[in-house]
Protein backbone atom coordinates (compact mmCIF):
# COMPACT_ATOMS: atom_id res chain seq x y z
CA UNK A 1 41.21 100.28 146.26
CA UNK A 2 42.57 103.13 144.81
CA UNK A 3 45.72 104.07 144.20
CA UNK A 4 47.64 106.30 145.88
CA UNK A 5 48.59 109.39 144.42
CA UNK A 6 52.49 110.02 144.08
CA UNK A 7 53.80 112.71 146.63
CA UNK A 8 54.66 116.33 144.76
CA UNK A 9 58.44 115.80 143.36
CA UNK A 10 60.26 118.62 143.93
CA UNK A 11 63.43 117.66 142.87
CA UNK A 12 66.65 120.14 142.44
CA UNK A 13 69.89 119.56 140.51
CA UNK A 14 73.25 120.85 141.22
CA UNK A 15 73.62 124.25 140.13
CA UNK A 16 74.81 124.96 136.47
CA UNK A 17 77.40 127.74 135.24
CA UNK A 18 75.20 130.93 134.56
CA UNK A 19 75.25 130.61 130.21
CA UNK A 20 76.45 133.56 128.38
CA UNK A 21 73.68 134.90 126.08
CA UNK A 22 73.32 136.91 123.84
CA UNK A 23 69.40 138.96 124.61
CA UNK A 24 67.11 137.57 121.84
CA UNK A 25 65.81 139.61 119.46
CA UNK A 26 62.34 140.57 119.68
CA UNK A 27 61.44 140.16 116.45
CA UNK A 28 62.40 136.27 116.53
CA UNK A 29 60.15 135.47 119.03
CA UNK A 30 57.19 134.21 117.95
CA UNK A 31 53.70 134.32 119.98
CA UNK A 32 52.38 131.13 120.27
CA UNK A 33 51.15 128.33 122.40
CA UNK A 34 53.80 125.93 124.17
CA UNK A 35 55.27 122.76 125.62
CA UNK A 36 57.86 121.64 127.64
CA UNK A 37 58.85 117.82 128.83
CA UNK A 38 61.35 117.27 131.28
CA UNK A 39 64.09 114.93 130.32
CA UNK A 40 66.12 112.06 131.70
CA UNK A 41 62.89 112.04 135.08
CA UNK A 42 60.89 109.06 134.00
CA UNK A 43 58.48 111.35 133.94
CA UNK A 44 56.96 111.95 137.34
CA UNK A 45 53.22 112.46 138.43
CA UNK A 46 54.54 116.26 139.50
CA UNK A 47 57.49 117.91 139.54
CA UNK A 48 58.11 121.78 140.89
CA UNK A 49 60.73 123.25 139.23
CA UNK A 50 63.07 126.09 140.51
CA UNK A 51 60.44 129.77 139.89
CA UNK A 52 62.87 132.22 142.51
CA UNK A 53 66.37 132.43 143.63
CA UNK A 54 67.11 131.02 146.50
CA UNK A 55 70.50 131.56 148.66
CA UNK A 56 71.52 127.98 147.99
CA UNK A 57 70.82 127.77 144.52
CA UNK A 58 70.32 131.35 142.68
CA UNK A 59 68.33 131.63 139.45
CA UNK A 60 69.84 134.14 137.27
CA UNK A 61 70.63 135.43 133.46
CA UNK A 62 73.77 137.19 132.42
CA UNK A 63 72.53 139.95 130.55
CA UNK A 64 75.25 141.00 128.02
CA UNK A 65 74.20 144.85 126.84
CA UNK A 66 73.70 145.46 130.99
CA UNK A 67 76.95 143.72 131.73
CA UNK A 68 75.30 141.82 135.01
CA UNK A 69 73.34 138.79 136.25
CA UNK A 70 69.97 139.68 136.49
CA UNK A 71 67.25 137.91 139.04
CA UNK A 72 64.99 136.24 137.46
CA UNK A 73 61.52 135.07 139.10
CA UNK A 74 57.99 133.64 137.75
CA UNK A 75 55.17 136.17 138.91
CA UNK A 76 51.78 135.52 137.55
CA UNK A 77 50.82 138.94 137.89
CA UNK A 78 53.79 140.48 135.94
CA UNK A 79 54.77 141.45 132.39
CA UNK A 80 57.84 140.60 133.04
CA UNK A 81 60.08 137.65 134.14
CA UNK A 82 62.96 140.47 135.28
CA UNK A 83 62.76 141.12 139.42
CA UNK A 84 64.25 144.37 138.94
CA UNK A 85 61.33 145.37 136.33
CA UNK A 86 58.45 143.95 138.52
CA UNK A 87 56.90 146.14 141.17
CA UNK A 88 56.16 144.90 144.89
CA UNK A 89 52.93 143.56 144.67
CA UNK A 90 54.57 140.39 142.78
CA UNK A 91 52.70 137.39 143.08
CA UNK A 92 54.89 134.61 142.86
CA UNK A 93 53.69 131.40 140.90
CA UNK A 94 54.86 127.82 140.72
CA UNK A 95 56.30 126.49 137.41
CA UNK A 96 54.63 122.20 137.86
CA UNK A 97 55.50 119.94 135.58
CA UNK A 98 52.33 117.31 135.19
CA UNK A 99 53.39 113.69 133.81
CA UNK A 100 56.57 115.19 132.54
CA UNK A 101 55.00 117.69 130.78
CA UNK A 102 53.86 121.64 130.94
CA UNK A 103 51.58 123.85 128.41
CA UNK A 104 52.06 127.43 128.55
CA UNK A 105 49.43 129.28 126.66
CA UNK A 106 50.36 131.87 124.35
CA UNK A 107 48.62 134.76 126.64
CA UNK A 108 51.06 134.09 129.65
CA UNK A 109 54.37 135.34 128.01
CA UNK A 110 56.32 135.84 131.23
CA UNK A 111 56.62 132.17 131.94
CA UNK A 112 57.21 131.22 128.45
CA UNK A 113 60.05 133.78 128.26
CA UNK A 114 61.36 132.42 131.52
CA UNK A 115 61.78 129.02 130.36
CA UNK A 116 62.35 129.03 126.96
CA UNK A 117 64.96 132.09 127.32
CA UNK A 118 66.22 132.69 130.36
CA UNK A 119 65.78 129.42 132.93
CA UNK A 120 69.14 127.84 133.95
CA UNK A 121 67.92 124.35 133.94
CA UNK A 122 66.94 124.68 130.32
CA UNK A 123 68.35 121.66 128.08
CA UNK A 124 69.30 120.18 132.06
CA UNK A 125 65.74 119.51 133.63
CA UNK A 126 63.77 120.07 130.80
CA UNK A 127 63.90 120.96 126.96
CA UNK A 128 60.84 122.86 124.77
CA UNK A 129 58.87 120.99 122.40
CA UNK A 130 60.09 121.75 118.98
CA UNK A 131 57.04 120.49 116.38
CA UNK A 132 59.04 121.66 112.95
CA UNK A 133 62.18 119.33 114.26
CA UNK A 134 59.99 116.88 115.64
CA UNK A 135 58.74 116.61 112.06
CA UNK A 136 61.70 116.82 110.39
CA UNK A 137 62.97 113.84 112.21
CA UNK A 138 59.89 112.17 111.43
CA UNK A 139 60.21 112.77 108.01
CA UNK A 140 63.76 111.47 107.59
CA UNK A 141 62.59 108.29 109.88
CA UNK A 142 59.71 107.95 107.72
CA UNK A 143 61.72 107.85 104.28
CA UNK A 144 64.29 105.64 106.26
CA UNK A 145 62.34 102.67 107.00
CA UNK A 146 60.50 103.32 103.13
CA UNK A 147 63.89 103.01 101.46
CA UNK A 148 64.77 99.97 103.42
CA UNK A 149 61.59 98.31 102.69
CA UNK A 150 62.20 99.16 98.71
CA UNK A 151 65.97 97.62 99.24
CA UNK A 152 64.33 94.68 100.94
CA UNK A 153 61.94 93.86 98.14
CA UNK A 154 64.93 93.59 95.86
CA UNK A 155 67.15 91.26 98.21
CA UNK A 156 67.53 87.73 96.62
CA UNK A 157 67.15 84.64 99.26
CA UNK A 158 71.08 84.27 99.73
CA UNK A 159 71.61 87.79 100.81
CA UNK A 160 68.62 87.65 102.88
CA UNK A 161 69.69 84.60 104.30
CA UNK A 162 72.96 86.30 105.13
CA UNK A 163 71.49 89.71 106.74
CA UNK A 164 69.21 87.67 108.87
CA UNK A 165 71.79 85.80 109.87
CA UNK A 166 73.60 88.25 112.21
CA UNK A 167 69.83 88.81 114.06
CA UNK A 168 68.92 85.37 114.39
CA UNK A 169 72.07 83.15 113.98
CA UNK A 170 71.58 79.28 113.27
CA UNK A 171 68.01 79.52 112.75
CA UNK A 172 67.53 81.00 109.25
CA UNK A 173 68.87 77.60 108.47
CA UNK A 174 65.75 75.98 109.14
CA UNK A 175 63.58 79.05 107.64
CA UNK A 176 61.53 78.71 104.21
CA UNK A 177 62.26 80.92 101.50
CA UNK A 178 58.52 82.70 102.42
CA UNK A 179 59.81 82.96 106.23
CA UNK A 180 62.86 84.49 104.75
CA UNK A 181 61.42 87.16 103.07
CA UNK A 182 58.74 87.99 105.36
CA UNK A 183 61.42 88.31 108.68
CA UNK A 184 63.66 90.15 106.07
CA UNK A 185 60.56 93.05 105.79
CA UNK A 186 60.20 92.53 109.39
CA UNK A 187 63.73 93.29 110.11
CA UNK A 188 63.62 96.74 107.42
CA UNK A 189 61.01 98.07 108.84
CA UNK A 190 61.69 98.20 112.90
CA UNK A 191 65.42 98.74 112.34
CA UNK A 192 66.10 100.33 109.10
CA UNK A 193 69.39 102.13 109.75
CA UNK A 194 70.87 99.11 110.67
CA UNK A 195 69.50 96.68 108.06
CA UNK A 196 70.72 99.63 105.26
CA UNK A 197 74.20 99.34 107.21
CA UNK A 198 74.36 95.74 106.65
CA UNK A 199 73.01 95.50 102.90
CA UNK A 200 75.65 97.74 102.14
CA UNK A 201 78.32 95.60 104.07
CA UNK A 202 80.45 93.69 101.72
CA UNK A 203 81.52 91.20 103.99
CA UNK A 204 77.87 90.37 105.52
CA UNK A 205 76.93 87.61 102.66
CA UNK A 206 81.17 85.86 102.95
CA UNK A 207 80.80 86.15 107.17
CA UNK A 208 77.53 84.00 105.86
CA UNK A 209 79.27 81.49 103.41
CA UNK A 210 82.00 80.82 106.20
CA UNK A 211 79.48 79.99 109.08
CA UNK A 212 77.44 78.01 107.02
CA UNK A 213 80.65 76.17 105.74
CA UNK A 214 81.53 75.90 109.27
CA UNK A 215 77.84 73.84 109.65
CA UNK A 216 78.28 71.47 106.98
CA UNK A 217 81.45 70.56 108.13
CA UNK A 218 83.73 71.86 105.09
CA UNK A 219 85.65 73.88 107.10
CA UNK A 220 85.92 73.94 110.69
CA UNK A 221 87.60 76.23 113.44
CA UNK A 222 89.74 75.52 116.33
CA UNK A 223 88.08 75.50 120.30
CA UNK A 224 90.23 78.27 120.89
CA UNK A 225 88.85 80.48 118.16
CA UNK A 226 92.06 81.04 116.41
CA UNK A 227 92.33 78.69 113.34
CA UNK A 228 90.08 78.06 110.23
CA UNK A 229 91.26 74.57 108.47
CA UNK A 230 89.51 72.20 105.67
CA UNK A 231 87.37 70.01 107.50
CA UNK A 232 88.37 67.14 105.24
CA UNK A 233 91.93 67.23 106.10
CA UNK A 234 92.80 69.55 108.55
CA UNK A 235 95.18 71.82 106.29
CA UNK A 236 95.38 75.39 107.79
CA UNK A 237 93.34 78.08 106.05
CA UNK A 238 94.40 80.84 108.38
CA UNK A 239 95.09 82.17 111.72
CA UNK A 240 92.42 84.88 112.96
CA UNK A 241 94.46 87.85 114.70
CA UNK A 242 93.98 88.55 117.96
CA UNK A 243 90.51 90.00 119.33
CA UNK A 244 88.92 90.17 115.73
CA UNK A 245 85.63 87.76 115.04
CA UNK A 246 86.79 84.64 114.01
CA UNK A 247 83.91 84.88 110.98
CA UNK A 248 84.73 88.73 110.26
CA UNK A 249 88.24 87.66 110.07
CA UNK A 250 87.89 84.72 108.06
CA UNK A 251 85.82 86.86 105.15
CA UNK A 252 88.20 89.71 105.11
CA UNK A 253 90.44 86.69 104.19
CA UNK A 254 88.35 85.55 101.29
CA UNK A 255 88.98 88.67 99.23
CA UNK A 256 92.35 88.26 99.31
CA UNK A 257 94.61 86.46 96.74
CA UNK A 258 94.92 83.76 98.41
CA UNK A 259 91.39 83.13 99.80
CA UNK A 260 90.00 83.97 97.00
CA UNK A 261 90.78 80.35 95.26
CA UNK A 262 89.51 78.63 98.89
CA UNK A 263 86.25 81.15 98.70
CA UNK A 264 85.38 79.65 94.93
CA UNK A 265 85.98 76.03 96.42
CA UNK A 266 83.77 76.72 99.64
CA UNK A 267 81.41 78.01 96.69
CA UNK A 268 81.52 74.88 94.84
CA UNK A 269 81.17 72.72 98.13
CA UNK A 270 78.04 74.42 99.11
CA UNK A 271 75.57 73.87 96.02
């Protein structure tokens, strides 16, 4: 059976403040074809937006050189977007959203004008496709994941070990050095900000040494998260202050003077 098509969404939002704009210049618009995408909608199989004022819920644009709000209206027959500069044989159009999206050739400038200029729900309901920013943030998310993957090719097995640790926990412990590697390049490429953040934390490859210290037993801390001591002989190491991670805590203690001398004995312990 088929499905059944979803009902025309013709959803409104509360009004918004009438924006104070400056009128754009003419000579930085540019004629050209156009998109628009609604945002925040989960894009619907139709959606109306506003085209004419209503009493409820006007649709105006405060025209600075006039000094006034100015009606503003979509008429498919019209140069011009303006009520008071269209005559009275108007016909009015709808503005339809398909799938969260609208094209507006380049040869109907009215409606372009109206939303990309002039529409109150602009940047509320709906935004205009911008391909040069689109790129540019393709660009810089492009060269993101490329210098990751370079950074990740460079990584030695410890420091892999100890990035991959705060994604997968216990169970690099049981990974090859090949598994290793290949997760590590796995990890660059689908989140590369984040794998850059943690290459370039200091404390990522000591948070590391602790918990696997912690495994083996040559250190261990308390139930209630609050004390590192020797495993051996249950000497006190430190005391982790209060709502900090006990393993964050413990290697911002290792670069101090004194935790530096139980950092090169961990060290020693663990080869």
């Amino acid at each position: 059976m088929a499905k059944k098509a979803k009902a025309v969404e013709n959803i409104e939002v509360a009004p918004q403040p009438v924006a104070v704009k400056t009128a754009p210049s003419k000579t930085n618009w540019e004629i050209k074809d156009r998109r628009y995408f609604l945002v925040g909608r989960g894009d619907p199989l139709t959606y109306v937006l506003a085209s004419k004022s209503t009493p409820r819920k006007p649709l105006l644009w405060f025209d600075e050189e006039k000094g006034y709000n100015r009606e503003i209206r979509y008429a498919s027959n019209q140069k011009s977007c303006f009520v008071d500069e269209q005559d009275n044989k108007a016909i009015l159009g709808h503005i339809i959203f398909e799938n969260g999206g609208l094209y507006v050739p380049k040869t109907n400038q009215p409606l372009q004008k109206l939303l990309s200029l002039y529409h109150p729900r602009k940047d509320y309901v709906y935004k205009e496709q911008d391909q040069v920013a689109e790129a540019k943030d393709d660009l810089v998310s492009i060269e993101t994941e490329m210098e990751a993957l370079n950074t990740a090719m460079s990584i030695e097995v410890d420091q892999a070990e100890a990035i991959l640790r705060v994604e997968l926990g216990s169970a690099v412990d049981k990974m090859s050095s090949a598994e290793l590697k290949r997760d590590l390049y796995m990890f660059a490429r689908n989140n590369p900000i984040l794998f850059l953040d943690l290459v370039n934390d200091e404390n990522v490859v000591l948070r590391n040494l602790a918990i696997k210290a912690a495994e083996m037993g040559i250190i261990k801390l308390s139930q209630d998260q609050r004390t590192f001591a020797w495993g051996s002989n249950d000497r006190k190491l430190m005391t982790v202050p209060f709502d900090e991670n006990p393993y964050s805590a413990f290697a911002a203690f290792l670069k101090t003077d004194e935790g530096v001398e139980i950092f090169k004995s961990i060290e020693k312990k663990l080869k």
